[in-house]
C-alpha atoms as a PDB file:
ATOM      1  CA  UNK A   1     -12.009  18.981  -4.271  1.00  0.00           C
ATOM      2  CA  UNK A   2      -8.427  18.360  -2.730  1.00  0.00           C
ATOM      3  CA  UNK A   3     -10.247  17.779   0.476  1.00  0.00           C
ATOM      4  CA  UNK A   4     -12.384  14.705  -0.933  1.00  0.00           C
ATOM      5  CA  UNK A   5      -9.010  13.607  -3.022  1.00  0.00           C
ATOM      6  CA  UNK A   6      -6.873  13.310   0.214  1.00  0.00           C
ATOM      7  CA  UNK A   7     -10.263  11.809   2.093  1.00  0.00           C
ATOM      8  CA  UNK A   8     -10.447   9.215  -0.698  1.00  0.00           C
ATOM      9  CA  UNK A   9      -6.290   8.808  -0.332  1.00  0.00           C
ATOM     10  CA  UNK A  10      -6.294   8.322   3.898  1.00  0.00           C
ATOM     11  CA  UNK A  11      -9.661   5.768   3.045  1.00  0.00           C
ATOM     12  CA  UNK A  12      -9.752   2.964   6.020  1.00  0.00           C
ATOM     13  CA  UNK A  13      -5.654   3.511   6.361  1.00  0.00           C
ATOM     14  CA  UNK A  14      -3.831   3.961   9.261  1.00  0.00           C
ATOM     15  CA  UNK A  15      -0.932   6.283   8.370  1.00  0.00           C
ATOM     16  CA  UNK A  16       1.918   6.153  10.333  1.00  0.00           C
ATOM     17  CA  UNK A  17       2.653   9.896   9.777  1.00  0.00           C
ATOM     18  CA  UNK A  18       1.179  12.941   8.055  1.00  0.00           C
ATOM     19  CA  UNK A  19       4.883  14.143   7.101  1.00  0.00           C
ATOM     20  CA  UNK A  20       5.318  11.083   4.900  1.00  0.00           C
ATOM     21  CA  UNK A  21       1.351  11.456   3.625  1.00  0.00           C
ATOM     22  CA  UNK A  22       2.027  15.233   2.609  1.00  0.00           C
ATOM     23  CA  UNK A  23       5.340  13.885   0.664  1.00  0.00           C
ATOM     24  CA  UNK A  24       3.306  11.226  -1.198  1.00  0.00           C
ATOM     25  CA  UNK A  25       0.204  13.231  -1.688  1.00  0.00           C
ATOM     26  CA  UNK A  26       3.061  16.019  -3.046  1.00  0.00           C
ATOM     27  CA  UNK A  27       4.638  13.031  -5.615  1.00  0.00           C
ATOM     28  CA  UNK A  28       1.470  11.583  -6.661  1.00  0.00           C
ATOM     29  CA  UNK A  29      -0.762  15.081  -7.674  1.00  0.00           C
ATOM     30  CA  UNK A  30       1.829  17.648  -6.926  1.00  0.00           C
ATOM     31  CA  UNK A  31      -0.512  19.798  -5.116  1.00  0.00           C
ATOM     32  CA  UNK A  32       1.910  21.969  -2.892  1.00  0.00           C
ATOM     33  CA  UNK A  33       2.864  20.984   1.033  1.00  0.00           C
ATOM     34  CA  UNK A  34       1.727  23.931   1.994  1.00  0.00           C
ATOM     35  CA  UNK A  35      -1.659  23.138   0.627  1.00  0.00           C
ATOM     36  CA  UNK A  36      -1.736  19.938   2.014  1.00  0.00           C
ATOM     37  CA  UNK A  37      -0.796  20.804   5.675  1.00  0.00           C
ATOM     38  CA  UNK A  38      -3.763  23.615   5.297  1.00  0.00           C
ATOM     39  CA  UNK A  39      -6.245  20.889   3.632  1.00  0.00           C
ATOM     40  CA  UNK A  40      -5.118  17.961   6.411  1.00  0.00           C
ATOM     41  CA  UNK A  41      -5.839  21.224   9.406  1.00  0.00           C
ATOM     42  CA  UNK A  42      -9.085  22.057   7.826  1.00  0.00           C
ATOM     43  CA  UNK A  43     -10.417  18.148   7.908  1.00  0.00           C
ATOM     44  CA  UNK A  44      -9.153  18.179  11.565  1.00  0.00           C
ATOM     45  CA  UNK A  45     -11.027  21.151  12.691  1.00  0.00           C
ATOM     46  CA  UNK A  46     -14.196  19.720  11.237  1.00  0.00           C
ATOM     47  CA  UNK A  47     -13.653  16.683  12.691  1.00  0.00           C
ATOM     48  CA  UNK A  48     -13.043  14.651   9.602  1.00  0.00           C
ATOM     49  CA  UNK A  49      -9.770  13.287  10.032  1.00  0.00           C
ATOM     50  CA  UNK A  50      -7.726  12.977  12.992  1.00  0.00           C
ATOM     51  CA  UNK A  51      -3.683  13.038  13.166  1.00  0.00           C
ATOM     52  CA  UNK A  52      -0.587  13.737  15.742  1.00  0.00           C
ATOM     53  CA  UNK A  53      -0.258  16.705  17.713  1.00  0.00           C
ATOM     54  CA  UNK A  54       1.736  17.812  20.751  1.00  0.00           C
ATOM     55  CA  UNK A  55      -0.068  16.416  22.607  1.00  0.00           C
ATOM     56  CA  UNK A  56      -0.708  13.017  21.323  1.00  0.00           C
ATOM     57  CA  UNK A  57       2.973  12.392  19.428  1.00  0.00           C
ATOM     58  CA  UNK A  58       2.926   8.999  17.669  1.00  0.00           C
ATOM     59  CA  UNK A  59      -1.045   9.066  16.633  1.00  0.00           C
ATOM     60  CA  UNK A  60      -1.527   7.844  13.403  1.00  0.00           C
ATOM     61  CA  UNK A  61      -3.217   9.725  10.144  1.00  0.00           C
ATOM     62  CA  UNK A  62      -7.038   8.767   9.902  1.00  0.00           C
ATOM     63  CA  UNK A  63     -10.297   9.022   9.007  1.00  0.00           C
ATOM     64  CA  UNK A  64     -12.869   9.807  12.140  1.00  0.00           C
ATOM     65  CA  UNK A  65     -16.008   7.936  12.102  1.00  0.00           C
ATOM     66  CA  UNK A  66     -17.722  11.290  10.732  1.00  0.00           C
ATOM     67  CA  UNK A  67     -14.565  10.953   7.785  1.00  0.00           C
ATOM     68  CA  UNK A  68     -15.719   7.486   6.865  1.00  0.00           C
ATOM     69  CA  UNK A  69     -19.085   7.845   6.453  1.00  0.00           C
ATOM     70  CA  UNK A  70     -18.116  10.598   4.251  1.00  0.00           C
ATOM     71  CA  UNK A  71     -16.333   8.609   2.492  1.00  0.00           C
ATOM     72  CA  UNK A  72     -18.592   6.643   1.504  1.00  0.00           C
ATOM     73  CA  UNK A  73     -20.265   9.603  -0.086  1.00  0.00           C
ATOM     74  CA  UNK A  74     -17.562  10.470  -1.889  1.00  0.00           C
ATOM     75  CA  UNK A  75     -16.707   6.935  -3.231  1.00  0.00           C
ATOM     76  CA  UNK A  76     -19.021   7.206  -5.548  1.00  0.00           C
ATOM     77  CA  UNK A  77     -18.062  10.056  -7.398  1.00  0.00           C
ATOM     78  CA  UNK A  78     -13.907   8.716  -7.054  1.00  0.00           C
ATOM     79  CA  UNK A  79     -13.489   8.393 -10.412  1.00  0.00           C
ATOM     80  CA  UNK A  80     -14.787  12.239 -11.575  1.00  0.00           C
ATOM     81  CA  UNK A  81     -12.195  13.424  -8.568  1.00  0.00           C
ATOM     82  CA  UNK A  82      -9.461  11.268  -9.917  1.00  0.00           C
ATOM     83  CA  UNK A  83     -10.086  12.668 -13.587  1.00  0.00           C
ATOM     84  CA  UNK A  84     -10.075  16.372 -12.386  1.00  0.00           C
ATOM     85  CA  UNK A  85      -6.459  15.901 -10.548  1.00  0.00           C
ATOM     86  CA  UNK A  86      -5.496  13.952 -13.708  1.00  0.00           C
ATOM     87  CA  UNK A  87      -6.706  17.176 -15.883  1.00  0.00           C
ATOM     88  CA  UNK A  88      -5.540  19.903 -13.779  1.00  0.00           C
ATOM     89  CA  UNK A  89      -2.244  18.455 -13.592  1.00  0.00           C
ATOM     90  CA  UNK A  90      -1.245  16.969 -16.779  1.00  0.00           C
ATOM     91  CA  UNK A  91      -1.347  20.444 -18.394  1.00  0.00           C
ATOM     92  CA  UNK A  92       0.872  21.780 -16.454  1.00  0.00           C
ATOM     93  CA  UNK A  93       3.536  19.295 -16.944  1.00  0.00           C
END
């Protein structure tokens, strides 16, 4: 489910860095950084998003051809997604 929610939160973006993604994704749903990193690693390797490296400094945060026809999918169940964050998190604060 986090994986949709930060799917749904890249969308057709270009994001200038993952660093200052993690930090908003953090603020918005505080879902931990280290959960985020792992989540944004886990799209990569199955070729859903693609982001910086050391080898390719300076690429931008973003969804892959495969990521946006996914996300088209998972449009359509946005609001349910949103609802769940809203759930889990509002009981903890």
């Amino acid at each position: 489910m986090k994986e949709e929610l930060i799917v749904l939160e890249i969308d057709k973006d270009k994001i200038d860095s993952a660093s200052m993604f993690v930090e908003y994704m953090y603020q918005s749903y505080n879902i931990s950084k280290s959960t985020l990193w792992h989540n944004l690693m886990m799209l990569k390797e199955k070729g859903v998003i693609d982001l910086a490296s050391k080898d390719t400094p300076g690429k931008p945060l973003m969804l892959t051809q495969y990521g946006l026809s996914l996300l088209s999918l998972i449009k359509s169940k946005k609001q349910d997604i949103l609802s769940q964050f809203s759930t889990d998190y509002s009981v903890m604060l």
